[in-house]
N, C-alpha and C. Protein backbone atom coordinates (compact mmCIF):
# COMPACT_ATOMS: atom_id res chain seq x y z
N UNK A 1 -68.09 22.05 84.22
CA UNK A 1 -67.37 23.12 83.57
C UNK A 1 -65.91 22.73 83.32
N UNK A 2 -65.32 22.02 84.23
CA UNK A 2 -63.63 21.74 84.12
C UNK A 2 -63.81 21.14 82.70
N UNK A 3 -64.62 19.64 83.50
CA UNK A 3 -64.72 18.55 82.01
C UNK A 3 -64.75 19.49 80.51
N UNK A 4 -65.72 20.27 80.48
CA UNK A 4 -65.75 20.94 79.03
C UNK A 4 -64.30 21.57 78.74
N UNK A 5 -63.80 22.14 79.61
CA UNK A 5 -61.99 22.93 79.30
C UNK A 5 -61.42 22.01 79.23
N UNK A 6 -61.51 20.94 79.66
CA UNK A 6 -60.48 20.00 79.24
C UNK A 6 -60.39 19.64 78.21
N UNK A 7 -61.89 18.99 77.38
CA UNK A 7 -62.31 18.28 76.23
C UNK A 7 -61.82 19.35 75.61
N UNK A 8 -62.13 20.63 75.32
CA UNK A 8 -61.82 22.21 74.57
C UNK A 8 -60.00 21.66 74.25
N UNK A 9 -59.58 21.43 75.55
CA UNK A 9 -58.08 22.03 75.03
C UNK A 9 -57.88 20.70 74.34
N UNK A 10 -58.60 19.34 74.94
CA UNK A 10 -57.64 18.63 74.09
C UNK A 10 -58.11 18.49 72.66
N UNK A 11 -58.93 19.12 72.38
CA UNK A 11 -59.71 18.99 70.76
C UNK A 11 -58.78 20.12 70.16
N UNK A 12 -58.06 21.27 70.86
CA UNK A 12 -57.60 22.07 70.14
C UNK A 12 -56.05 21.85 69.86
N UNK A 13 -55.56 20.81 70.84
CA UNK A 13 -54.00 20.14 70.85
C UNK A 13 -54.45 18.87 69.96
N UNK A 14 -54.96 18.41 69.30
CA UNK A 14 -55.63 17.44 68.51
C UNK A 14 -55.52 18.21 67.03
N UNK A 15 -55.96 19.27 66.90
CA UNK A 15 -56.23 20.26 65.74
C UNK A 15 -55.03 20.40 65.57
N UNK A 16 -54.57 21.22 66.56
CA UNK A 16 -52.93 21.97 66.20
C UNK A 16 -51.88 20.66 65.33
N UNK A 17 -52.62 19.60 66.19
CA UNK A 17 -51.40 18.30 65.89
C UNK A 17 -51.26 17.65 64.83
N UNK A 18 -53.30 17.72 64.08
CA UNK A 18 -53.49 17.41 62.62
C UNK A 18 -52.90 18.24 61.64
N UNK A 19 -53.14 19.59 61.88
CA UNK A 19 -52.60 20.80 60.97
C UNK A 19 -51.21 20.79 60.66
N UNK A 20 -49.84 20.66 62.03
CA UNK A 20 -48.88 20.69 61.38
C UNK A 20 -48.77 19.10 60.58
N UNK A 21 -48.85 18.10 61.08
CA UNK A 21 -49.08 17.22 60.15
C UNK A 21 -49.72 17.30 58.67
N UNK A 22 -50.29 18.17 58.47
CA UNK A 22 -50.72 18.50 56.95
C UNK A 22 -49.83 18.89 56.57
N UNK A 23 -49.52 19.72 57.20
CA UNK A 23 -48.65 21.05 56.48
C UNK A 23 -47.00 20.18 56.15
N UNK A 24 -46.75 19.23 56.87
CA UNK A 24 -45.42 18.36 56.36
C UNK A 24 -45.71 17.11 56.30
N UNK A 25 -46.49 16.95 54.98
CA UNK A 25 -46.11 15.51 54.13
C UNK A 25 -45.41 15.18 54.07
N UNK A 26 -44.06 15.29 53.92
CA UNK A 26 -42.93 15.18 53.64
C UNK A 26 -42.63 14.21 54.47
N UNK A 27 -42.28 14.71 55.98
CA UNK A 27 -41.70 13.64 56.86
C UNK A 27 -42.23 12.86 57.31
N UNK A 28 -40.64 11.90 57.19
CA UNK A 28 -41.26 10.28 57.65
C UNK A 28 -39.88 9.35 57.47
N UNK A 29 -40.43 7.77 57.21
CA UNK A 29 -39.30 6.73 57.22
C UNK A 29 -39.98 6.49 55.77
N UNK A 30 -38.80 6.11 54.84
CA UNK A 30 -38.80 5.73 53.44
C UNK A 30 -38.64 4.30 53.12
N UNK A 31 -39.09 3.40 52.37
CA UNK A 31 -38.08 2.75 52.01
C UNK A 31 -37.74 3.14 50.02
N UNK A 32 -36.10 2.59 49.94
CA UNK A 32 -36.03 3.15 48.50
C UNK A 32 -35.02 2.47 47.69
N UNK A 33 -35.95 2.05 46.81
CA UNK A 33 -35.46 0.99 45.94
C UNK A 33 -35.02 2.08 44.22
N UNK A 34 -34.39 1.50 43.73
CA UNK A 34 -34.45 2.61 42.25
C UNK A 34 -35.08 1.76 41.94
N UNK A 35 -35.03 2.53 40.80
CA UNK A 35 -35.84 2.27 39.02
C UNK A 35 -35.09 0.91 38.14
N UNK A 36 -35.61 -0.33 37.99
CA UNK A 36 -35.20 -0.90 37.11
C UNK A 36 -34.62 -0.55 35.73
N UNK A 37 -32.96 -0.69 35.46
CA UNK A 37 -32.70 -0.43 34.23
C UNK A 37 -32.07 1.16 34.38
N UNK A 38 -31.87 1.38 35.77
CA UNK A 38 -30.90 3.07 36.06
C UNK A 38 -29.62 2.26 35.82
N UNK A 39 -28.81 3.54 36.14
CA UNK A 39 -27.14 3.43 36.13
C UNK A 39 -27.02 2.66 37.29
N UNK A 40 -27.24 3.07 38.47
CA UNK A 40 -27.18 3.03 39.99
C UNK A 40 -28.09 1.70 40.18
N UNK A 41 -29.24 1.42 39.54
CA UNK A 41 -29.56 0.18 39.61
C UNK A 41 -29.06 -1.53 39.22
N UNK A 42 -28.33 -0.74 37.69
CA UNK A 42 -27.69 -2.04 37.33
C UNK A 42 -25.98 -2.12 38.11
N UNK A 43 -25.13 -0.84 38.42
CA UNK A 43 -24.75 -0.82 39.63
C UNK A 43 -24.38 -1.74 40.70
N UNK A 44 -25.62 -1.26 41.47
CA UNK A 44 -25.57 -2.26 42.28
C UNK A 44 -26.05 -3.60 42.19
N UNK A 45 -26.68 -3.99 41.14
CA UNK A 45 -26.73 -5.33 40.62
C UNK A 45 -25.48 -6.75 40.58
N UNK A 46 -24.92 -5.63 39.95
CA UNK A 46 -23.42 -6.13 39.38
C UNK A 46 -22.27 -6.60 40.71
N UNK A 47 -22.59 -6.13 41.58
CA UNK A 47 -22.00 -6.25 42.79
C UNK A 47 -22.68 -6.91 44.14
N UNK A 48 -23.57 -6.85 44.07
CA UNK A 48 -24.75 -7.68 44.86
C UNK A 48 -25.68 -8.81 44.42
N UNK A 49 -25.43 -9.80 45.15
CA UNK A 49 -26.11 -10.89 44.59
C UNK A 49 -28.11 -10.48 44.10
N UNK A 50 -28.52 -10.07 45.29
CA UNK A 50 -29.87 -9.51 45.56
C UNK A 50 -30.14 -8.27 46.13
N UNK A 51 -30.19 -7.08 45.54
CA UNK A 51 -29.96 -5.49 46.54
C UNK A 51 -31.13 -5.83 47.01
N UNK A 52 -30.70 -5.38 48.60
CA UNK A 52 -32.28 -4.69 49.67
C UNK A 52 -32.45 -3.64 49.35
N UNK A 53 -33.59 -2.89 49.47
CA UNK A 53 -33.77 -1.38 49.05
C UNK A 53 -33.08 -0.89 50.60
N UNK A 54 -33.29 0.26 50.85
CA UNK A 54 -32.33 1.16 51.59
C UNK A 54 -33.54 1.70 52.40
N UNK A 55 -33.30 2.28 53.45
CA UNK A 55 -34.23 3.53 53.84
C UNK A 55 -33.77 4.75 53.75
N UNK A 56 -34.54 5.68 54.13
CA UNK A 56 -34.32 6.93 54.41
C UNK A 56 -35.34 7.98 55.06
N UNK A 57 -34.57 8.87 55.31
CA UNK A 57 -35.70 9.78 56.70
C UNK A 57 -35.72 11.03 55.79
N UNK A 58 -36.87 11.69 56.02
CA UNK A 58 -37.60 13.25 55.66
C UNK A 58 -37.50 13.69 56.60
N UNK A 59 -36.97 14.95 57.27
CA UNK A 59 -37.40 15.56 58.49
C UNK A 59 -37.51 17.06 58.22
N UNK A 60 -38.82 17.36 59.18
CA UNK A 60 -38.75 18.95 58.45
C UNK A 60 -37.40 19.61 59.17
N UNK A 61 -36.89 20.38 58.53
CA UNK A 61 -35.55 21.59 59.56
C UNK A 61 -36.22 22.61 59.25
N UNK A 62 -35.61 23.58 60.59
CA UNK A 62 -35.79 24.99 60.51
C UNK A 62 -35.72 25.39 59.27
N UNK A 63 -36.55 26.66 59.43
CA UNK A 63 -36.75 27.40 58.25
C UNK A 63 -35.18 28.34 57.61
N UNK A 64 -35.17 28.29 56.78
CA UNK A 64 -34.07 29.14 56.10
C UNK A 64 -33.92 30.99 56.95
N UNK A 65 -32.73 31.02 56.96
CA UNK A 65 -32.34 32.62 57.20
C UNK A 65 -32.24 33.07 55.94
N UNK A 66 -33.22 33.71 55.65
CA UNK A 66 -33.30 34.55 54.33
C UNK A 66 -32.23 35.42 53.81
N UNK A 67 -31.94 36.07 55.01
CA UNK A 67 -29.88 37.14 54.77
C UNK A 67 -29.21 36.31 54.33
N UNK A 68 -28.96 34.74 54.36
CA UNK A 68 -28.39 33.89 53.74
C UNK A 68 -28.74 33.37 52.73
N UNK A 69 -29.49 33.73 51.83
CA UNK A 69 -30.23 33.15 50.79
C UNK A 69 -30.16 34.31 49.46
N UNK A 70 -29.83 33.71 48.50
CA UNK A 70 -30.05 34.79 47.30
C UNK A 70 -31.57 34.66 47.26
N UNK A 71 -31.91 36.06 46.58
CA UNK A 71 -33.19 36.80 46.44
C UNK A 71 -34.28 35.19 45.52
N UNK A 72 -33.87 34.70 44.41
CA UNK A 72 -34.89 33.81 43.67
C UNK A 72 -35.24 32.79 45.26
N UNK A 73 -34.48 32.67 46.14
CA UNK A 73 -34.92 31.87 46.95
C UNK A 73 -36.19 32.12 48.90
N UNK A 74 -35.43 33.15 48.68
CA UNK A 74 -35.88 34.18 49.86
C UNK A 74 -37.50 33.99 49.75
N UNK A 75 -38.23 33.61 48.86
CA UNK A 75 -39.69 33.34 48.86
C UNK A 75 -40.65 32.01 49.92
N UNK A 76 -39.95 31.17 49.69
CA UNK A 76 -40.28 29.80 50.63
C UNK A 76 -38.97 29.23 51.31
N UNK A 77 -39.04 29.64 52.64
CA UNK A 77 -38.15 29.13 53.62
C UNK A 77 -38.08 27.84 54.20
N UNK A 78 -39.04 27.44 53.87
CA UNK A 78 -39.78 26.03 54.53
C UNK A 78 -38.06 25.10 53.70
N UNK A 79 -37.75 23.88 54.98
CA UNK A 79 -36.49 23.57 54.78
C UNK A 79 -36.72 21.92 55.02
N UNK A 80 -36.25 20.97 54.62
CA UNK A 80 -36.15 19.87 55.06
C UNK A 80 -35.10 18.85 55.25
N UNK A 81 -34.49 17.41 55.92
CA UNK A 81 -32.94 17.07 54.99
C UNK A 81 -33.36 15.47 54.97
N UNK A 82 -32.35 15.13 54.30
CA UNK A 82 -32.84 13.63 54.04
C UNK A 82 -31.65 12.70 54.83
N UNK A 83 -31.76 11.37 54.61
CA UNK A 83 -31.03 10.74 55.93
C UNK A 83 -31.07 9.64 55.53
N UNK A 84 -29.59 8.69 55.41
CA UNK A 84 -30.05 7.27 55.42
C UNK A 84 -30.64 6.82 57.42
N UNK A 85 -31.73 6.13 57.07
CA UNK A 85 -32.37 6.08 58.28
C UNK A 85 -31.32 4.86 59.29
N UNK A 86 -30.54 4.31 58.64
CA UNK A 86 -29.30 3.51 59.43
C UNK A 86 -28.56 4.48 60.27
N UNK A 87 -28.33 6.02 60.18
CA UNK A 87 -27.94 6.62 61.14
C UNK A 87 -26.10 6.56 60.37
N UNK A 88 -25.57 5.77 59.77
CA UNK A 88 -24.45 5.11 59.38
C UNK A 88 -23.52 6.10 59.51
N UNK A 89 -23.54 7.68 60.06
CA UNK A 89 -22.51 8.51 60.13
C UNK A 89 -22.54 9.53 59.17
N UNK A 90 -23.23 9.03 57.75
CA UNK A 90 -23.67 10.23 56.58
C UNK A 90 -24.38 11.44 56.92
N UNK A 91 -23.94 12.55 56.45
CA UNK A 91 -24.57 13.63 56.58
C UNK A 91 -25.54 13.71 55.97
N UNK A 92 -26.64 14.82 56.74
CA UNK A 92 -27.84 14.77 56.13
C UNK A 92 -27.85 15.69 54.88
N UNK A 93 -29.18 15.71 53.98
CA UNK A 93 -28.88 16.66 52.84
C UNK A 93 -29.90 17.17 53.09
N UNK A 94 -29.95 18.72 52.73
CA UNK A 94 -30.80 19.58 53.35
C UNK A 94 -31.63 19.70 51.70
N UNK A 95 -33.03 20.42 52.11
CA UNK A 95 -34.05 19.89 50.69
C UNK A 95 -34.84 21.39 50.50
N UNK A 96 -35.37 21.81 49.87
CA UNK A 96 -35.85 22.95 49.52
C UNK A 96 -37.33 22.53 48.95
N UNK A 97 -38.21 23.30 48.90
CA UNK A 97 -38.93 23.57 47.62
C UNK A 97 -38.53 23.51 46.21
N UNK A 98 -39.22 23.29 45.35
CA UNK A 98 -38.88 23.74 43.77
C UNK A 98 -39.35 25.10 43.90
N UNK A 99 -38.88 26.18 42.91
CA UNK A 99 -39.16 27.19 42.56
C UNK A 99 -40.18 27.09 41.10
N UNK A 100 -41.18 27.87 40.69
CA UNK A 100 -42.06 27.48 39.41
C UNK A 100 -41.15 27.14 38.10
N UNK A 101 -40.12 27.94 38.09
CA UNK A 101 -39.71 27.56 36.69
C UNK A 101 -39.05 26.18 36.59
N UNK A 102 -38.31 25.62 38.20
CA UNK A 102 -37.89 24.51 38.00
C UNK A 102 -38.91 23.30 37.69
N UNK A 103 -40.33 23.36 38.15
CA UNK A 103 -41.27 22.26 36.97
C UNK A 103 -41.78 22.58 36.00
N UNK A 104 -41.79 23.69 35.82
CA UNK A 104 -41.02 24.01 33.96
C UNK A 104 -40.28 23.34 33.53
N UNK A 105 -39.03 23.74 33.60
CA UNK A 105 -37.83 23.17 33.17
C UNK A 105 -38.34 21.29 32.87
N UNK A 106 -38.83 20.48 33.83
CA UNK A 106 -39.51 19.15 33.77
C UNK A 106 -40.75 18.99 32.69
N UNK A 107 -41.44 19.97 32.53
CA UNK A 107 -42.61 19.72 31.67
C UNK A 107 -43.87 19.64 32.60
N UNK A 108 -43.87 19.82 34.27
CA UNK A 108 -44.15 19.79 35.12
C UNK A 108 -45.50 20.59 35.02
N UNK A 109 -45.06 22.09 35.22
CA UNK A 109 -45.72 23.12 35.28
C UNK A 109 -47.30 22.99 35.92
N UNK A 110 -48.65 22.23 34.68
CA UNK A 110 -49.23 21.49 34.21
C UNK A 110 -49.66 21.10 35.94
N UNK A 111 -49.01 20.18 36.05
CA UNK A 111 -48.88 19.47 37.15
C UNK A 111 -48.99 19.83 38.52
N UNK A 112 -48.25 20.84 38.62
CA UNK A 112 -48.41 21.77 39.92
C UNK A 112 -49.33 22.51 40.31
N UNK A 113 -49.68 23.10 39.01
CA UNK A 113 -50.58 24.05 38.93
C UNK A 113 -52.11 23.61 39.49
N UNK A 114 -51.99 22.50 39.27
CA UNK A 114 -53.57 21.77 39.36
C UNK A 114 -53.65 20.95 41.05
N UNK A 115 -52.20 20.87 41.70
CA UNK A 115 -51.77 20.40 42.93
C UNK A 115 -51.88 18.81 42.68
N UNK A 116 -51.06 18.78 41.66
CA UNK A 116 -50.95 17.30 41.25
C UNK A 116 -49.51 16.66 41.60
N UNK A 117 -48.23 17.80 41.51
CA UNK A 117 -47.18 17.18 42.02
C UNK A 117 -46.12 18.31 42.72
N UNK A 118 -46.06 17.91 43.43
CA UNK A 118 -44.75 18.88 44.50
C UNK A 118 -43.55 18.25 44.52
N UNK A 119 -42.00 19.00 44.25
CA UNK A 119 -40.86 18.59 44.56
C UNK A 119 -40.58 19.26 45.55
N UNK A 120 -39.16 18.53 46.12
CA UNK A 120 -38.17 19.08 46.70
C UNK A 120 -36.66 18.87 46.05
N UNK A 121 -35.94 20.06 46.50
CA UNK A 121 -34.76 19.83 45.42
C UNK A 121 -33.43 19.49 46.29
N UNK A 122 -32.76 19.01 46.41
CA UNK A 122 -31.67 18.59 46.77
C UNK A 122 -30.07 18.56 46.38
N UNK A 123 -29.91 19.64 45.15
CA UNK A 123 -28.88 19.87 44.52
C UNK A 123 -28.71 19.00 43.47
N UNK A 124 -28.08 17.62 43.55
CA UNK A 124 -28.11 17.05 42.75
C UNK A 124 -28.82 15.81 42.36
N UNK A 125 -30.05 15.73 43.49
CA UNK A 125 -31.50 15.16 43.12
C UNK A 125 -32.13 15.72 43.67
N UNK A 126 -33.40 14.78 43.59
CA UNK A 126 -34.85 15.76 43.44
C UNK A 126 -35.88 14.82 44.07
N UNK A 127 -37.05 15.26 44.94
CA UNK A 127 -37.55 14.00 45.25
C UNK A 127 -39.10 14.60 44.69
N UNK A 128 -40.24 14.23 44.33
CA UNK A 128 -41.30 14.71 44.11
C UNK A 128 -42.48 13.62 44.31
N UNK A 129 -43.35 14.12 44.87
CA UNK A 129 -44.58 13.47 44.95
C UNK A 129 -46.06 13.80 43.71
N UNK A 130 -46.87 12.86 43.89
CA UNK A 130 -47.68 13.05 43.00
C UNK A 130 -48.74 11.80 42.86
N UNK A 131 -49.63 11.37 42.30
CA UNK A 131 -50.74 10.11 42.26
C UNK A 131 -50.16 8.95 41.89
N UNK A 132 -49.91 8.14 42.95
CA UNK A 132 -49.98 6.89 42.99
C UNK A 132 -50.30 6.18 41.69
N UNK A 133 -49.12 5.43 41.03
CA UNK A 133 -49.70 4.51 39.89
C UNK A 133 -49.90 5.69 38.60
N UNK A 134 -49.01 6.38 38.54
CA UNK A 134 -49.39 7.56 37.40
C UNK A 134 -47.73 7.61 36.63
N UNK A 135 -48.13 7.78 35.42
CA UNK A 135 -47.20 7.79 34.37
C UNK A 135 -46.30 9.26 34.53
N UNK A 136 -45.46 9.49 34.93
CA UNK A 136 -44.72 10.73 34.69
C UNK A 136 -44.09 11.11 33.51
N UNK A 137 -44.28 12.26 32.56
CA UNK A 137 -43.01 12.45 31.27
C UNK A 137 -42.33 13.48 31.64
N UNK A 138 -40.93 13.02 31.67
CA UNK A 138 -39.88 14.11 31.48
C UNK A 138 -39.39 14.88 30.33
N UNK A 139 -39.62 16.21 30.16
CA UNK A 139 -39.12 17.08 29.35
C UNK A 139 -40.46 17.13 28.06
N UNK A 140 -40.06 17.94 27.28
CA UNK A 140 -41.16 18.41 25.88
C UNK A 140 -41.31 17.14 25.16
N UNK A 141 -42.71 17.17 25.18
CA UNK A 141 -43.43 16.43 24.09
C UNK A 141 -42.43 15.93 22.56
N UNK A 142 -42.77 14.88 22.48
CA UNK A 142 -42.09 14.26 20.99
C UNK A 142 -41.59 12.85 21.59
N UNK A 143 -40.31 12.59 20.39
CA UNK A 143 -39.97 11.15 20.25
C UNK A 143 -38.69 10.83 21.25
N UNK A 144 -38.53 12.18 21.68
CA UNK A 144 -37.24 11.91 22.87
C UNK A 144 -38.09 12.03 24.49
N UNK A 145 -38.94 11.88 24.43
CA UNK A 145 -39.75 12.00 25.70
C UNK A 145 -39.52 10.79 26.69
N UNK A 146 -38.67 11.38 27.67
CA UNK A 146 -38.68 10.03 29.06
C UNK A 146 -40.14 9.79 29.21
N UNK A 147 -40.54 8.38 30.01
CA UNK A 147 -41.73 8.78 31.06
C UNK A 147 -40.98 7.40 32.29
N UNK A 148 -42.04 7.94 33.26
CA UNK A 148 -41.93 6.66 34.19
C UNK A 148 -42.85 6.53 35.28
N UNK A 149 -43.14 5.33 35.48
CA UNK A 149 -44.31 4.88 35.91
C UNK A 149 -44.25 4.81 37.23
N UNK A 150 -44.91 5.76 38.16
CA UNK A 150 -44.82 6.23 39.87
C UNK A 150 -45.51 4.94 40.82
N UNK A 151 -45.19 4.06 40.92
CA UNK A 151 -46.06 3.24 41.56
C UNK A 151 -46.74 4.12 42.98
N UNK A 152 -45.64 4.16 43.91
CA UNK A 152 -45.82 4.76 45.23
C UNK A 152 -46.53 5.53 45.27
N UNK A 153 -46.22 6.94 44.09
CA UNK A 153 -46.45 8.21 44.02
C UNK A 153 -45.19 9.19 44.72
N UNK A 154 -44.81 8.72 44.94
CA UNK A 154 -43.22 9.52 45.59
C UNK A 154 -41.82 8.85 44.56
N UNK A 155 -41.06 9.60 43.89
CA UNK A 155 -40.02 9.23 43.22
C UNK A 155 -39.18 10.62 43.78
N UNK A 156 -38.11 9.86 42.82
CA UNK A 156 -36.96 11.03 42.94
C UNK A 156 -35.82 10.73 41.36
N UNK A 157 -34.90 11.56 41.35
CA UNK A 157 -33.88 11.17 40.83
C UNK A 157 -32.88 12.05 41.06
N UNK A 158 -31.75 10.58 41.18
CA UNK A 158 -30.07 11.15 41.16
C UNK A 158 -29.48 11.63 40.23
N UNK A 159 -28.83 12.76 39.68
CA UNK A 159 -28.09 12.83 38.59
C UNK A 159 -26.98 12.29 38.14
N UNK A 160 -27.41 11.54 37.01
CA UNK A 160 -25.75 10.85 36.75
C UNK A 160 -26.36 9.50 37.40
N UNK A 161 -27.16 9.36 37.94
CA UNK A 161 -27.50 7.60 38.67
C UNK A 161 -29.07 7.34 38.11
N UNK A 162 -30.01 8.35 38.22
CA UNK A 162 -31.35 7.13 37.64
C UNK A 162 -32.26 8.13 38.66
N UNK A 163 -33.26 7.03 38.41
CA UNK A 163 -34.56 7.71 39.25
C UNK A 163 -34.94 6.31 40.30
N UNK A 164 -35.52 6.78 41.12
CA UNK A 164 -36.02 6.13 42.59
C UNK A 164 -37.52 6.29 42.86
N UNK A 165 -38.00 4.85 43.97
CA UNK A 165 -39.22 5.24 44.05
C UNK A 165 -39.16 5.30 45.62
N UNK A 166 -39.74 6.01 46.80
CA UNK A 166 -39.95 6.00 47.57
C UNK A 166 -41.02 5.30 48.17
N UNK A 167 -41.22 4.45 49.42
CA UNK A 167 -42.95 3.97 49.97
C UNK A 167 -42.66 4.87 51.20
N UNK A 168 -43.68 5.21 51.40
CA UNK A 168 -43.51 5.92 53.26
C UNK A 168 -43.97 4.60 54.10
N UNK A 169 -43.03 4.26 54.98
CA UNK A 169 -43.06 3.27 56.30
C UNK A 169 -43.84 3.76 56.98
N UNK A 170 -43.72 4.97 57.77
CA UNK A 170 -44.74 5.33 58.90
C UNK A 170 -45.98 6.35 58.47
């Protein structure tokens, strides 16, 4: 009888442990190289003989205090921040959800809807996941149409610097 309560709890501390792990993809160790041919890529080109890519950390944070939050946001509290994983003294940047109209605004929409790609927003970037080895287009259809090619399946972009690809280390 013990033996069975034991096996019980640890199958259910096993469960609990897979579940929040579902529930935050997100965190982890990065490594992150940009996009060939960004601002921030040729950048640091110009100044570095050979750039190493960089790391960086996902960690989930507490959930948002909603009394602190204007109303469009007050819907998903779920919070995260990002980190160069060197520790180097930089503050972390805290990450949100997208809201629906913001993968709108991308041409996204499409995308979400079908649970094909999730962001997080970061003020003045953005990090988003989505299928490995898949072509992304930014903005409405036609002859001004970005795209870019997700190797990882995790990108991002800086404003004013380019877009990035993320690998998850752990």
């Amino acid at each position: 009888m013990r033996r069975l309560a034991v096996v019980m709890l640890c199958a259910l501390g096993a469960s609990a442990s897979a579940e929040a792990a579902e529930r935050d993809a997100w965190s982890g160790l990065y490594r992150h190289e940009w996009v060939a041919n960004t601002q921030a890529a040729q950048a640091i080109a110009a100044t570095l003989e050979r750039p190493e890519p960089s790391q960086l950390t996902i960690t989930r944070a507490p959930d948002a205090d909603p009394a602190k939050l204007m109303k469009r946001y007050q819907s998903d509290l779920a919070r995260w921040t990002l980190a160069q994983a060197s520790g180097g003294g930089e503050k972390s940047r805290p990450l949100r959800r997208f809201l629906p109209r913001e993968y709108a605004g991308w041409g996204w929409t499409a995308l979400h809807e079908a649970g094909r790609m999730e962001c997080l927003d970061g003020g003045h970037l953005f990090l988003c996941k989505t299928t490995p080895d898949t072509t992304v287009a930014f903005g409405p259809e036609g002859p001004g149409q970005e795209t870019l090619r997700v190797k990882t399946g995790v990108f991002g972009i800086v404003l004013h610097a380019g877009a990035f690809e993320l690998k998850k280390l752990d």
